[in-house]
N, C-alpha and C. Protein backbone atom coordinates (compact mmCIF):
# COMPACT_ATOMS: atom_id res chain seq x y z
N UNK A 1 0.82 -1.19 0.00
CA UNK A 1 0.00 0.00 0.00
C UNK A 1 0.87 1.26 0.00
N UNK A 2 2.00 1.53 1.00
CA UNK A 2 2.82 2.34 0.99
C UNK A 2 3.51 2.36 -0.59
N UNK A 3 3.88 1.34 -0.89
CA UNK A 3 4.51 1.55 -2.79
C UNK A 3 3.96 2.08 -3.23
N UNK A 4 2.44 1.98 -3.71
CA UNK A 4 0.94 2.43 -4.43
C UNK A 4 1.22 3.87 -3.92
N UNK A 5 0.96 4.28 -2.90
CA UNK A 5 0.79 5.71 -2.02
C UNK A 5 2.06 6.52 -2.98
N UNK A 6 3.32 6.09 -2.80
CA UNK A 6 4.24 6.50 -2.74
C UNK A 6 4.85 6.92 -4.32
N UNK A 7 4.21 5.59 -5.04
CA UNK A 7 4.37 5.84 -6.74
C UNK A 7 2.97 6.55 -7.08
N UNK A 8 2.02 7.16 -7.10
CA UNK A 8 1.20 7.88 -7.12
C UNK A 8 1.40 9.08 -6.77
N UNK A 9 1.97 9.68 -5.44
CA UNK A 9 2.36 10.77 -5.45
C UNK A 9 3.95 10.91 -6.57
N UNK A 10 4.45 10.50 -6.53
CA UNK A 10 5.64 10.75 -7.42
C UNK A 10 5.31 10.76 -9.16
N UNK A 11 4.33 10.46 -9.17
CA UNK A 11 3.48 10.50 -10.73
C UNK A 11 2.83 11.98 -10.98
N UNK A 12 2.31 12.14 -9.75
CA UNK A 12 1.54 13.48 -10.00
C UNK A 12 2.52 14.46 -9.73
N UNK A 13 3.45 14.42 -8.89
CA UNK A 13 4.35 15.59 -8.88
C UNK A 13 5.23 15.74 -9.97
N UNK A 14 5.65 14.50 -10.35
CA UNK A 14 6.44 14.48 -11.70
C UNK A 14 5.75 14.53 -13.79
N UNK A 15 4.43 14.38 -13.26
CA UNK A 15 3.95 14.71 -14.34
C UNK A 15 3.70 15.98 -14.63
N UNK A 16 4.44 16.37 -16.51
CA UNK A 16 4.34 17.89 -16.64
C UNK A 16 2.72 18.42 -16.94
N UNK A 17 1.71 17.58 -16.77
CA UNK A 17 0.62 18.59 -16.93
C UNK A 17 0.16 19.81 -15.52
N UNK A 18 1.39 19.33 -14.30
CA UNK A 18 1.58 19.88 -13.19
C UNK A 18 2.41 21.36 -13.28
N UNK A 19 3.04 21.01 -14.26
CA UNK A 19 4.32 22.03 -14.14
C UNK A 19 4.19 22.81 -15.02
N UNK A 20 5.13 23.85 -14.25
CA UNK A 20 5.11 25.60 -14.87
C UNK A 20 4.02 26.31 -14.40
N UNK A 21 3.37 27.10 -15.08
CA UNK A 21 2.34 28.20 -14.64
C UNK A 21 0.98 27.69 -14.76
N UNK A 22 0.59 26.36 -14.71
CA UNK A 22 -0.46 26.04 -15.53
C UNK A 22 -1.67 26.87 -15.03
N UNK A 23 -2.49 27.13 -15.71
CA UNK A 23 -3.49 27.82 -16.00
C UNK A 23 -4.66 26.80 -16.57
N UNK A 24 -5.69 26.58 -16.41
CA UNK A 24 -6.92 26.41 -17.45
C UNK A 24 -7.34 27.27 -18.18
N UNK A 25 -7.90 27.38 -19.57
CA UNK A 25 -7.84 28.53 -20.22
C UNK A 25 -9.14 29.20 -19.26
N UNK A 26 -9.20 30.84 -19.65
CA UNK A 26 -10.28 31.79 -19.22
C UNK A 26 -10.56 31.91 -20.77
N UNK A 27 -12.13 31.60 -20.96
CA UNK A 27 -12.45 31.95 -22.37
C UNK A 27 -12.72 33.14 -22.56
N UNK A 28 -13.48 34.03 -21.02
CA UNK A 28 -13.93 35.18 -21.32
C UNK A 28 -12.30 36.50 -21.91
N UNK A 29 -11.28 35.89 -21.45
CA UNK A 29 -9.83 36.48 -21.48
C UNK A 29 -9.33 36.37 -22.71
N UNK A 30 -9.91 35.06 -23.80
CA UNK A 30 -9.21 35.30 -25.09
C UNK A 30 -9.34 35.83 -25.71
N UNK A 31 -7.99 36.48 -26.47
CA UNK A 31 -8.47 37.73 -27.43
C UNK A 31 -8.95 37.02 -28.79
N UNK A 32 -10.17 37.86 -29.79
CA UNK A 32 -10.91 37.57 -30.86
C UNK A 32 -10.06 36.42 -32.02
N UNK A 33 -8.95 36.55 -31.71
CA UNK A 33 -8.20 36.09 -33.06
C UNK A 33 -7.43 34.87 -32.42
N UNK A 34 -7.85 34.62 -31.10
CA UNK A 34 -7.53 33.20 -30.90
C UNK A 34 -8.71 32.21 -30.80
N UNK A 35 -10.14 32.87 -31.05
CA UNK A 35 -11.15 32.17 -30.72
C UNK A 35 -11.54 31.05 -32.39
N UNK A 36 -12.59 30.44 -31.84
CA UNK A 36 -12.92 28.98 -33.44
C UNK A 36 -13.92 29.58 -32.95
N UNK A 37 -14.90 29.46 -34.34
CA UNK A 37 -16.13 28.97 -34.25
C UNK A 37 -17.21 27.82 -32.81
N UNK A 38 -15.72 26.69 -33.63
CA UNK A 38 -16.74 25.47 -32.09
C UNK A 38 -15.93 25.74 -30.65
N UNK A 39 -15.31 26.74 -30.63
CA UNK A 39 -15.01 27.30 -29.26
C UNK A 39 -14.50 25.99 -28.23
N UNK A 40 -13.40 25.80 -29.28
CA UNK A 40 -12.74 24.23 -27.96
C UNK A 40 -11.80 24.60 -27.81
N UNK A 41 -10.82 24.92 -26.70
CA UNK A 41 -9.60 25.55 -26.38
C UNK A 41 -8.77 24.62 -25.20
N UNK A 42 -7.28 24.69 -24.96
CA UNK A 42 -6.54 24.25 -24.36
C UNK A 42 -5.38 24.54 -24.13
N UNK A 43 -5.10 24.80 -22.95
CA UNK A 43 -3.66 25.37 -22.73
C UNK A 43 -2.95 24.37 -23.28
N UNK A 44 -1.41 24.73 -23.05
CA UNK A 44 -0.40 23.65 -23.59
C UNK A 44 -0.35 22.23 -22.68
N UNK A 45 -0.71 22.57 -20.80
CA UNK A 45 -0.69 21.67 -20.26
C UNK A 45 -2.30 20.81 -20.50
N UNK A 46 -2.78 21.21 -20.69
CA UNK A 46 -4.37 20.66 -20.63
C UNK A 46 -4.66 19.63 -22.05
N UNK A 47 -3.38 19.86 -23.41
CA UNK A 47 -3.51 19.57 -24.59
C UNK A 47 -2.84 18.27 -24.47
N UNK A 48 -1.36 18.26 -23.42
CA UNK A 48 -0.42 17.51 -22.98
C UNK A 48 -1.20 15.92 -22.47
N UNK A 49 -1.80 16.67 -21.33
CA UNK A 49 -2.71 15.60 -20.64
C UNK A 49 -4.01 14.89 -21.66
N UNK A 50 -4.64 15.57 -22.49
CA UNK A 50 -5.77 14.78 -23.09
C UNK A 50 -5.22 13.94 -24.15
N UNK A 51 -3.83 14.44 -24.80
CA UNK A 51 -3.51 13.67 -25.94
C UNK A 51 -2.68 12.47 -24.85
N UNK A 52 -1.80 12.75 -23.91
CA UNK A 52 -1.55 11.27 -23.47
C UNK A 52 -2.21 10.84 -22.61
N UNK A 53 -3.47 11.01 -22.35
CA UNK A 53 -4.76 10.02 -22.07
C UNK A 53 -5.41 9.18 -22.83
N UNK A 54 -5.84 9.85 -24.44
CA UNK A 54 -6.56 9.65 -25.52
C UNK A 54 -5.33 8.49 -26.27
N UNK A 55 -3.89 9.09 -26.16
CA UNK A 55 -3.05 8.41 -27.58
C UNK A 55 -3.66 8.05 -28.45
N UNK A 56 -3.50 7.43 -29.29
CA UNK A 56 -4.04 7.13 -30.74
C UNK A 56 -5.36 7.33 -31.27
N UNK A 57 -6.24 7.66 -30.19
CA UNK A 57 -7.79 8.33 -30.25
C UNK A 57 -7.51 9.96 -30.30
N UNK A 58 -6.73 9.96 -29.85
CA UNK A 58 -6.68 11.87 -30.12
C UNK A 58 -5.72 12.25 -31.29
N UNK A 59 -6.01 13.04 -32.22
CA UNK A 59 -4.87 13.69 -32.59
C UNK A 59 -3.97 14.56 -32.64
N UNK A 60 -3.05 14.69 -33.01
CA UNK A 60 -2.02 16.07 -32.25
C UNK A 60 -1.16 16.46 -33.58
N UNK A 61 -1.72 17.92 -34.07
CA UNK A 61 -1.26 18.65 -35.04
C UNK A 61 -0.31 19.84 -34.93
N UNK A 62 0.89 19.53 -35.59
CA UNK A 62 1.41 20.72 -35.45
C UNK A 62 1.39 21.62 -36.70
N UNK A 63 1.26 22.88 -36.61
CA UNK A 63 0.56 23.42 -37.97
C UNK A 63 1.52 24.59 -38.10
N UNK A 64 2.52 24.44 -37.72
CA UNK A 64 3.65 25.66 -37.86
C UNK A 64 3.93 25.41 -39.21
N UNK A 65 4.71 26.21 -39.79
CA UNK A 65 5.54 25.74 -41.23
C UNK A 65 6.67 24.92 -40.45
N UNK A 66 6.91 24.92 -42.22
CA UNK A 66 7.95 23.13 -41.78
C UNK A 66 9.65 23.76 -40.86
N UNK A 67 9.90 25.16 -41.46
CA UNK A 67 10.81 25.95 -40.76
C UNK A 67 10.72 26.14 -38.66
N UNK A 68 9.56 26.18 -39.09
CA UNK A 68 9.46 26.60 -37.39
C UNK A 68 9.37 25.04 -36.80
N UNK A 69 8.49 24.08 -37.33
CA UNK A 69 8.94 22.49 -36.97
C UNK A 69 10.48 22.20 -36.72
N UNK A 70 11.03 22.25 -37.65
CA UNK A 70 12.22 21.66 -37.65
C UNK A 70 13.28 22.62 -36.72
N UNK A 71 13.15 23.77 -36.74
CA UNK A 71 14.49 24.68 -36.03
C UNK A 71 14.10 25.24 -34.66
N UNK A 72 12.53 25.01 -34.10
CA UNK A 72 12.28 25.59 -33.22
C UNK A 72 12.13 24.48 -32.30
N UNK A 73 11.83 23.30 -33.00
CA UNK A 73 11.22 21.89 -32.18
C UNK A 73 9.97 21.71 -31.85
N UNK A 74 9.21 20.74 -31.54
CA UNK A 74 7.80 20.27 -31.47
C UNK A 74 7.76 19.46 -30.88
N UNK A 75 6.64 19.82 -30.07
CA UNK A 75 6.05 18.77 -28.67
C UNK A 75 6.24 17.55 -29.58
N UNK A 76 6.60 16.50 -28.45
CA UNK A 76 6.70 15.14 -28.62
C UNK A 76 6.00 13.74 -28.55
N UNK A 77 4.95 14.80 -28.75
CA UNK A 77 3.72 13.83 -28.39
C UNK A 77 2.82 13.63 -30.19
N UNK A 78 3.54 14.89 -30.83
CA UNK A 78 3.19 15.09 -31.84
C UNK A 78 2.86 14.22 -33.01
N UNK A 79 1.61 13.74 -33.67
CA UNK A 79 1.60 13.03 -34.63
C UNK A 79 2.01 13.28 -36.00
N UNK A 80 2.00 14.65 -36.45
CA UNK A 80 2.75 15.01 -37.36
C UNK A 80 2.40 16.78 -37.93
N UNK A 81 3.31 16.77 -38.62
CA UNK A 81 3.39 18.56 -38.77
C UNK A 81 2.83 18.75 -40.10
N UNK A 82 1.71 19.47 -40.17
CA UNK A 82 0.82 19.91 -41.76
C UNK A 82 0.71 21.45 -41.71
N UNK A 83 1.62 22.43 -41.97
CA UNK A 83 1.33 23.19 -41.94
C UNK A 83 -0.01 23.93 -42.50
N UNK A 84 -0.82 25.10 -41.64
CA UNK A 84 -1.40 25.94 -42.24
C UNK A 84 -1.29 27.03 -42.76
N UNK A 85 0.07 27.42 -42.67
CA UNK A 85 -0.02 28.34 -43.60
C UNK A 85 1.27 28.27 -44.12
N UNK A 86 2.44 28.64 -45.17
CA UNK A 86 3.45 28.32 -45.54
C UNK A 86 3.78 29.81 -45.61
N UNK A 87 5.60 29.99 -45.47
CA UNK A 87 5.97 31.22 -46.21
C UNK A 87 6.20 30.85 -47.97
N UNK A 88 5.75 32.11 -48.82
CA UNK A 88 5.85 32.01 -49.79
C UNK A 88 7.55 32.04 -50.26
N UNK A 89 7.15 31.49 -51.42
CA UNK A 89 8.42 30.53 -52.16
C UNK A 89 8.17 31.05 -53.99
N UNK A 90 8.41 32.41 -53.90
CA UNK A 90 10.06 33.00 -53.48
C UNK A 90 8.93 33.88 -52.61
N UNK A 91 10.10 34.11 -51.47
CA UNK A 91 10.13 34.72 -50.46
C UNK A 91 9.18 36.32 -51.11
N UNK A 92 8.18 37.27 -50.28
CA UNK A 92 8.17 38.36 -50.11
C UNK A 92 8.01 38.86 -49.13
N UNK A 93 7.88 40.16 -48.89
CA UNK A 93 8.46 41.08 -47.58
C UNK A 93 6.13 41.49 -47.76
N UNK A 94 5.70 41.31 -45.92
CA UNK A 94 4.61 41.51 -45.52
C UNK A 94 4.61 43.11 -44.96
N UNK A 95 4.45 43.84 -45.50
CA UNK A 95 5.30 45.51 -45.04
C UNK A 95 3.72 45.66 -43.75
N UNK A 96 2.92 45.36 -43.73
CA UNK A 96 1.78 46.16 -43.14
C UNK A 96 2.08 44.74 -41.79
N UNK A 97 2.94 44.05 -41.27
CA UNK A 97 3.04 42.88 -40.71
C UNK A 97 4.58 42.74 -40.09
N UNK A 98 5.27 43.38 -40.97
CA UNK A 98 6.84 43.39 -40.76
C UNK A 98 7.49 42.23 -40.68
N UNK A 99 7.05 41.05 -41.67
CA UNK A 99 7.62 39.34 -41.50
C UNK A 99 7.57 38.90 -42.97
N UNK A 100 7.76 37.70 -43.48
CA UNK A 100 7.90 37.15 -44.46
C UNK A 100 6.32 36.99 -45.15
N UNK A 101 5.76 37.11 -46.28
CA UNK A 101 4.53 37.09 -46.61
C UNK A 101 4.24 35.26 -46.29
N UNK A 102 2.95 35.25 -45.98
CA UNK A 102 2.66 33.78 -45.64
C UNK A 102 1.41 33.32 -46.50
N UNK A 103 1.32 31.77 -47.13
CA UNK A 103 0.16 32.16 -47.77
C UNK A 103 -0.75 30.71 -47.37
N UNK A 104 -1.47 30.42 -47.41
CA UNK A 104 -2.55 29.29 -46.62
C UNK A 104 -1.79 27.98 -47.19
N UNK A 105 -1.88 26.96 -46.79
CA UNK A 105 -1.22 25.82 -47.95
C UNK A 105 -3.11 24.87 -48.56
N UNK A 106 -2.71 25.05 -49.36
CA UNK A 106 -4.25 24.31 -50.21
C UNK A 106 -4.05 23.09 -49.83
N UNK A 107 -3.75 22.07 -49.30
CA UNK A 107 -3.53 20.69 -49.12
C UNK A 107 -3.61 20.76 -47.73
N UNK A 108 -3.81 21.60 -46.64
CA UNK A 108 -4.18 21.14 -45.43
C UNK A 108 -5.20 20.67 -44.80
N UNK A 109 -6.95 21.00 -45.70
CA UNK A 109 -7.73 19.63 -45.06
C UNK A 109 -7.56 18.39 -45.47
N UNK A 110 -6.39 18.33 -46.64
CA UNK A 110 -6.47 16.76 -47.62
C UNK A 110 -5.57 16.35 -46.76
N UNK A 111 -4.25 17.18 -46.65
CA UNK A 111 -3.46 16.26 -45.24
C UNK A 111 -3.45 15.90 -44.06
N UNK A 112 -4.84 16.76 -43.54
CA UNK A 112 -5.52 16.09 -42.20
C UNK A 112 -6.42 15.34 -42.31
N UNK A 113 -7.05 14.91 -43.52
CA UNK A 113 -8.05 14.13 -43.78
C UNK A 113 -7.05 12.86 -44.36
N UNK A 114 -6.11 12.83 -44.45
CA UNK A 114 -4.96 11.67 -44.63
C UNK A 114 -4.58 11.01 -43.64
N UNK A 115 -3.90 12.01 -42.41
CA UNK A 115 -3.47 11.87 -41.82
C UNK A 115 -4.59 10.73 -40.70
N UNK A 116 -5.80 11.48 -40.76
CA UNK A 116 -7.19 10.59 -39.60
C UNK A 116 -7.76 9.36 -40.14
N UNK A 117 -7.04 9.37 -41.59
CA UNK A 117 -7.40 7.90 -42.25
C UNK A 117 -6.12 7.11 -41.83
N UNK A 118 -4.97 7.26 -41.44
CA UNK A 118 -3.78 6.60 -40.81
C UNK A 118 -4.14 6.05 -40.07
N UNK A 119 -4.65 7.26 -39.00
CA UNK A 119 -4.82 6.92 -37.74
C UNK A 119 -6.02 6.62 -37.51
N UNK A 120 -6.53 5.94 -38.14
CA UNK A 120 -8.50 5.87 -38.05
C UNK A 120 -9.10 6.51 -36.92
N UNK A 121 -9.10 8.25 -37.22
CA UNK A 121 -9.73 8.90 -36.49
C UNK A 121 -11.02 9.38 -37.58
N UNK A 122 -11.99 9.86 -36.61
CA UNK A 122 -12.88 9.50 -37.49
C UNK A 122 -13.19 11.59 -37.16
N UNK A 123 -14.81 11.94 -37.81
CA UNK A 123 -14.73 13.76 -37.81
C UNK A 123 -15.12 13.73 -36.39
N UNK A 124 -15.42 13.14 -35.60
CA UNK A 124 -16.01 13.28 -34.42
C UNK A 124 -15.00 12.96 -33.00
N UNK A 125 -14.00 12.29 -33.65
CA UNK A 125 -13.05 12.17 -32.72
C UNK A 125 -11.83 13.53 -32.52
N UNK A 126 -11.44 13.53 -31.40
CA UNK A 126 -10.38 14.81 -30.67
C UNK A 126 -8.66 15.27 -31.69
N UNK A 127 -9.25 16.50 -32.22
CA UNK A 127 -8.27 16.83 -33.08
C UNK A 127 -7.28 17.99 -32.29
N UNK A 128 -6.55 17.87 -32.01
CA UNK A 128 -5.38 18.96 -31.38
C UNK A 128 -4.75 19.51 -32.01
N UNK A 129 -4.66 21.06 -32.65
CA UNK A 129 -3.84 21.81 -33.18
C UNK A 129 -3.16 22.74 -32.32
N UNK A 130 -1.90 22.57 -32.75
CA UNK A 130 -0.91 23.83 -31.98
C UNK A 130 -0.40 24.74 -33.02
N UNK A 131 0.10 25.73 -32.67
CA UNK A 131 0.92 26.75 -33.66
C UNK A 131 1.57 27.42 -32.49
N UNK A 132 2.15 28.29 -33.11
CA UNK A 132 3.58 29.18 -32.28
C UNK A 132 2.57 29.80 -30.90
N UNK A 133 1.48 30.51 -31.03
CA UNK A 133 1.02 31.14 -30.26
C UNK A 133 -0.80 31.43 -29.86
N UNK A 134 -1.40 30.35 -31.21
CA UNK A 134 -2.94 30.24 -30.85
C UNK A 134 -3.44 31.02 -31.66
N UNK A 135 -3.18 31.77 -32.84
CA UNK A 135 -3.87 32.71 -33.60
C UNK A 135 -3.89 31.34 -34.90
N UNK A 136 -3.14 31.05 -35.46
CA UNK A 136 -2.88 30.29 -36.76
C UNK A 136 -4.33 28.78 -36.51
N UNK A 137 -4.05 27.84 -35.15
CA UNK A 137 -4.64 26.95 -35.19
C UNK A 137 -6.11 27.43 -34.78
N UNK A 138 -6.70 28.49 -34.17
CA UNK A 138 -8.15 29.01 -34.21
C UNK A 138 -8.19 28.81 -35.50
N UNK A 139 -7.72 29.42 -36.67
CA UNK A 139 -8.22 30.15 -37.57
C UNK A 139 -8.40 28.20 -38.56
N UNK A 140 -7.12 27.94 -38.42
CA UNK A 140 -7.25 26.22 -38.92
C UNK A 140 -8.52 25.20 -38.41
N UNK A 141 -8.45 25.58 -36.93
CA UNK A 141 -10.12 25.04 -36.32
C UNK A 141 -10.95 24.93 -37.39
N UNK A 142 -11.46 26.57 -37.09
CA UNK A 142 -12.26 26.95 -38.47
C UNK A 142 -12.58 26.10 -39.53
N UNK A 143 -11.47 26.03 -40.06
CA UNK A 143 -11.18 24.93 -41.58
C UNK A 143 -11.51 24.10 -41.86
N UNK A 144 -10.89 23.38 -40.10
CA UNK A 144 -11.95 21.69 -40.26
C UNK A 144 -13.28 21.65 -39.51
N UNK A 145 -13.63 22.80 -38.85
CA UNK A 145 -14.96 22.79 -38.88
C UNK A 145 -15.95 22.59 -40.04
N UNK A 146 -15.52 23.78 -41.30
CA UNK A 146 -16.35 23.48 -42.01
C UNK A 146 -16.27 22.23 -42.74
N UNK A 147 -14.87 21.35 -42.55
CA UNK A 147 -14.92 20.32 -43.49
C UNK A 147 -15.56 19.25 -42.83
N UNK A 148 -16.26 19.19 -41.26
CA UNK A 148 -16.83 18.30 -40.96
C UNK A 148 -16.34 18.10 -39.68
N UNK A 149 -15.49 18.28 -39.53
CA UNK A 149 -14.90 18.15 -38.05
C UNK A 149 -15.65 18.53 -36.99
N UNK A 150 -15.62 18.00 -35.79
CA UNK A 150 -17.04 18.50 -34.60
C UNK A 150 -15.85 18.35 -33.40
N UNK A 151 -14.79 18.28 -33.60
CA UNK A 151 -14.03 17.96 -31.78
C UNK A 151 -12.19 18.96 -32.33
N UNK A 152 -12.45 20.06 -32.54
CA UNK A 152 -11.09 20.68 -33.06
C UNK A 152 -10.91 21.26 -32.01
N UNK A 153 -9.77 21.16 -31.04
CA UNK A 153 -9.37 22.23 -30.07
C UNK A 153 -7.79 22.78 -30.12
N UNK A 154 -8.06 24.42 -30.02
CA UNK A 154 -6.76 25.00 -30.82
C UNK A 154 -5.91 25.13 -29.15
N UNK A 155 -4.75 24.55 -29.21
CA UNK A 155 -3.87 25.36 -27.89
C UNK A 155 -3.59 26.60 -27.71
N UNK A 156 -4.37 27.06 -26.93
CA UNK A 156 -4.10 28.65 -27.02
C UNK A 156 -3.15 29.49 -26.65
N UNK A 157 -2.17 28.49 -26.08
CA UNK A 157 -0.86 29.48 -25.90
C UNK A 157 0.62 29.02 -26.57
N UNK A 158 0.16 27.74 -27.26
CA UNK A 158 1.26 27.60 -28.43
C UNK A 158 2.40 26.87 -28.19
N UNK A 159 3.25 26.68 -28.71
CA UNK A 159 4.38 26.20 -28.48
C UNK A 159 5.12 26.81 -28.04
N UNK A 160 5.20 28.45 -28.32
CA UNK A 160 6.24 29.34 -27.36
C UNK A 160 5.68 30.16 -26.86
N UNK A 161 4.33 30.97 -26.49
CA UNK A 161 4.00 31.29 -25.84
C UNK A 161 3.05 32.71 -26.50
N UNK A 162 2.51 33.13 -26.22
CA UNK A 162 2.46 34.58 -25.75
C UNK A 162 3.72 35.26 -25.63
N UNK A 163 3.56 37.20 -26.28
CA UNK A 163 4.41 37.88 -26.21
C UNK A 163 4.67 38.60 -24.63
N UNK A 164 5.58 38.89 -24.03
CA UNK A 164 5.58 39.08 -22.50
C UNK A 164 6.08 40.95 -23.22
N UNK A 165 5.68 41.70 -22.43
CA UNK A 165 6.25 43.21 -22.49
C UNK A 165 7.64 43.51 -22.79
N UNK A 166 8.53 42.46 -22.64
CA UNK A 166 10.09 42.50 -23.30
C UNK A 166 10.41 42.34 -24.06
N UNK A 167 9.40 42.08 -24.90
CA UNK A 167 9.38 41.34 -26.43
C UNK A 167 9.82 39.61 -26.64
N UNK A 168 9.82 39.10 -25.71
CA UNK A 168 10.13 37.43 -25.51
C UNK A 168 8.91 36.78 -25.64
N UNK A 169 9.04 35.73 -26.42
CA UNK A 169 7.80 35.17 -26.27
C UNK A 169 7.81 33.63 -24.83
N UNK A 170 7.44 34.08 -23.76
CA UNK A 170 7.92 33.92 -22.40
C UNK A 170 7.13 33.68 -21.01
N UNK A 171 5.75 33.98 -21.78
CA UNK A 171 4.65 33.62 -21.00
C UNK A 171 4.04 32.81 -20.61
N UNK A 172 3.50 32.37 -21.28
CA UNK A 172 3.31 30.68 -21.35
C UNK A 172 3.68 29.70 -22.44
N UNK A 173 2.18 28.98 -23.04
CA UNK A 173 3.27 27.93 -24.05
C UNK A 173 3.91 26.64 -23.30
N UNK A 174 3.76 25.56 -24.78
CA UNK A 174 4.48 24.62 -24.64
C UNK A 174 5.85 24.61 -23.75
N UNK A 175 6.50 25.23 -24.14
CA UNK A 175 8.06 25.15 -24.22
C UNK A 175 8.43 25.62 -22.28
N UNK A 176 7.28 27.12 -21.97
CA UNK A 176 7.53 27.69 -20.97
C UNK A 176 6.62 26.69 -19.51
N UNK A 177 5.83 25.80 -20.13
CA UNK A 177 5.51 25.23 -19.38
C UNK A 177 6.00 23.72 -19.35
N UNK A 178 7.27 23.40 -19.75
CA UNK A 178 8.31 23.18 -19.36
C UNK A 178 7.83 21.46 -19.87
N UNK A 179 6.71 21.02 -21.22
CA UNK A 179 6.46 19.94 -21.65
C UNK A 179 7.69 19.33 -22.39
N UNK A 180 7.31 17.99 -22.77
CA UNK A 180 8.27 17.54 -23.48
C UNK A 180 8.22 17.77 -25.04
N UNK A 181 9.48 18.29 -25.19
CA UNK A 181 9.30 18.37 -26.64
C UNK A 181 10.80 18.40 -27.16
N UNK A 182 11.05 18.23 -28.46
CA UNK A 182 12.67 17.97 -29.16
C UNK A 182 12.79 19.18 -30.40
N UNK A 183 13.80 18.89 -30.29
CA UNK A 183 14.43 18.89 -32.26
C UNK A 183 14.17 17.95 -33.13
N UNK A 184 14.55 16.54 -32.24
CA UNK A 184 14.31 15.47 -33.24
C UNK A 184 12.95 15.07 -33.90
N UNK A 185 12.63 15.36 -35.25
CA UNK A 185 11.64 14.65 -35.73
C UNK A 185 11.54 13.68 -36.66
N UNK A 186 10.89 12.71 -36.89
CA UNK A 186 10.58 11.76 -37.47
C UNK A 186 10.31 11.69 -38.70
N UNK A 187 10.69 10.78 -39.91
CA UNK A 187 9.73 11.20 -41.60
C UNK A 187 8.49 11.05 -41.04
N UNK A 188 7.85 10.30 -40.02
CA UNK A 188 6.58 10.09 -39.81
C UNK A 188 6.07 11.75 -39.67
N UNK A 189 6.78 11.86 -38.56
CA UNK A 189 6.15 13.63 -38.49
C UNK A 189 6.09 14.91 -39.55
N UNK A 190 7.20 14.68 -40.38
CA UNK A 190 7.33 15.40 -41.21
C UNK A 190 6.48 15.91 -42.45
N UNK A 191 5.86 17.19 -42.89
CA UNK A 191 4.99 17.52 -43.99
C UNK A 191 6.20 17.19 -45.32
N UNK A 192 5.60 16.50 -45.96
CA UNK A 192 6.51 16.13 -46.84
C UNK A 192 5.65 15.98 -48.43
N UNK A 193 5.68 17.38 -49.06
CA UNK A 193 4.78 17.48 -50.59
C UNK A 193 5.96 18.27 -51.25
């Protein structure tokens, strides 16, 4: 009984859906351009915990471009990276934005509708999108809402976080709430067209 007692508390203290700042989201607190339509939201720790509860019943999207996948790193729980939006190729300058012009990728409900035929997830089962900071995967929600999807929940604070007043992105987030995640990714993970 004491083992049981003893590996139970050491589970919960050592599991990261504990750690860092965790928060549950406040919906009334999100700003307009992180909200979906079907209004399903999740911090980074709350996204952590349902996808390794669910595993292979949930899915877990990373929707950065393939640049920010590969050089920034991605949670490790990740089933694979489809971006939603790509930088354009050849490169242009976004002057009213001050960043690289970005443009939607046309193959992202076909590669999530690929991807849930892999994994025989079906439109009704738990879709997890992340992006850098919760604006990109709302707006992707969206997407597979209209394509049929009924269970899309966007992480609303991203893989790196929210901008903090120093200009760091340092607030919360994957990374600041201290989940597991790498450099190393997989061809499995990889958007590869």
């Amino acid at each position: 009984m004491k083992t049981a007692l003893l590996g139970l508390t050491l589970a919960l203290f050592l599991t990261p859906a504990f750690a860092g700042n965790y928060q549950p989201v406040d919906v009334s607190k999100l700003p307009e351009v992180k909200q979906s339509k079907l209004g399903l939201y999740l911090s980074a720790p709350e996204a952590f915990k349902m996808k390794s509860e669910g595993g292979a019943k949930v899915m877990f999207v990373d929707i950065r471009t393939k640049g920010e996948f590969q050089f920034v790193g991605t949670p490790q729980v990740t089933d694979q990276n489809i971006p939603y939006m790509e930088i354009d190729d050849p490169a242009s300058w976004d002057k009213k934005n001050n960043r690289y012009q970005m443009s939607p990728n046309s193959d992202f409900v076909g590669a999530i509708d690929a991807l849930a035929k892999r994994m025989t997830i079906g439109k009704t089962d738990p879709v997890i999108l992340i992006c850098r900071s919760g604006d990109r995967s709302s707006r992707a929600a969206n997407l597979l809402q209209d394509a049929g999807y009924t269970k899309v929940y966007s992480v609303v604070d991203g893989v790196e976080g929210d901008m903090s007043p120093a200009g760091r992105r340092d607030v919360n987030g994957w990374k600041n709430a201290d989940l597991p995640w790498s450099y190393k990714i997989s061809e499995g993970q990889a958007y590869i067209r």
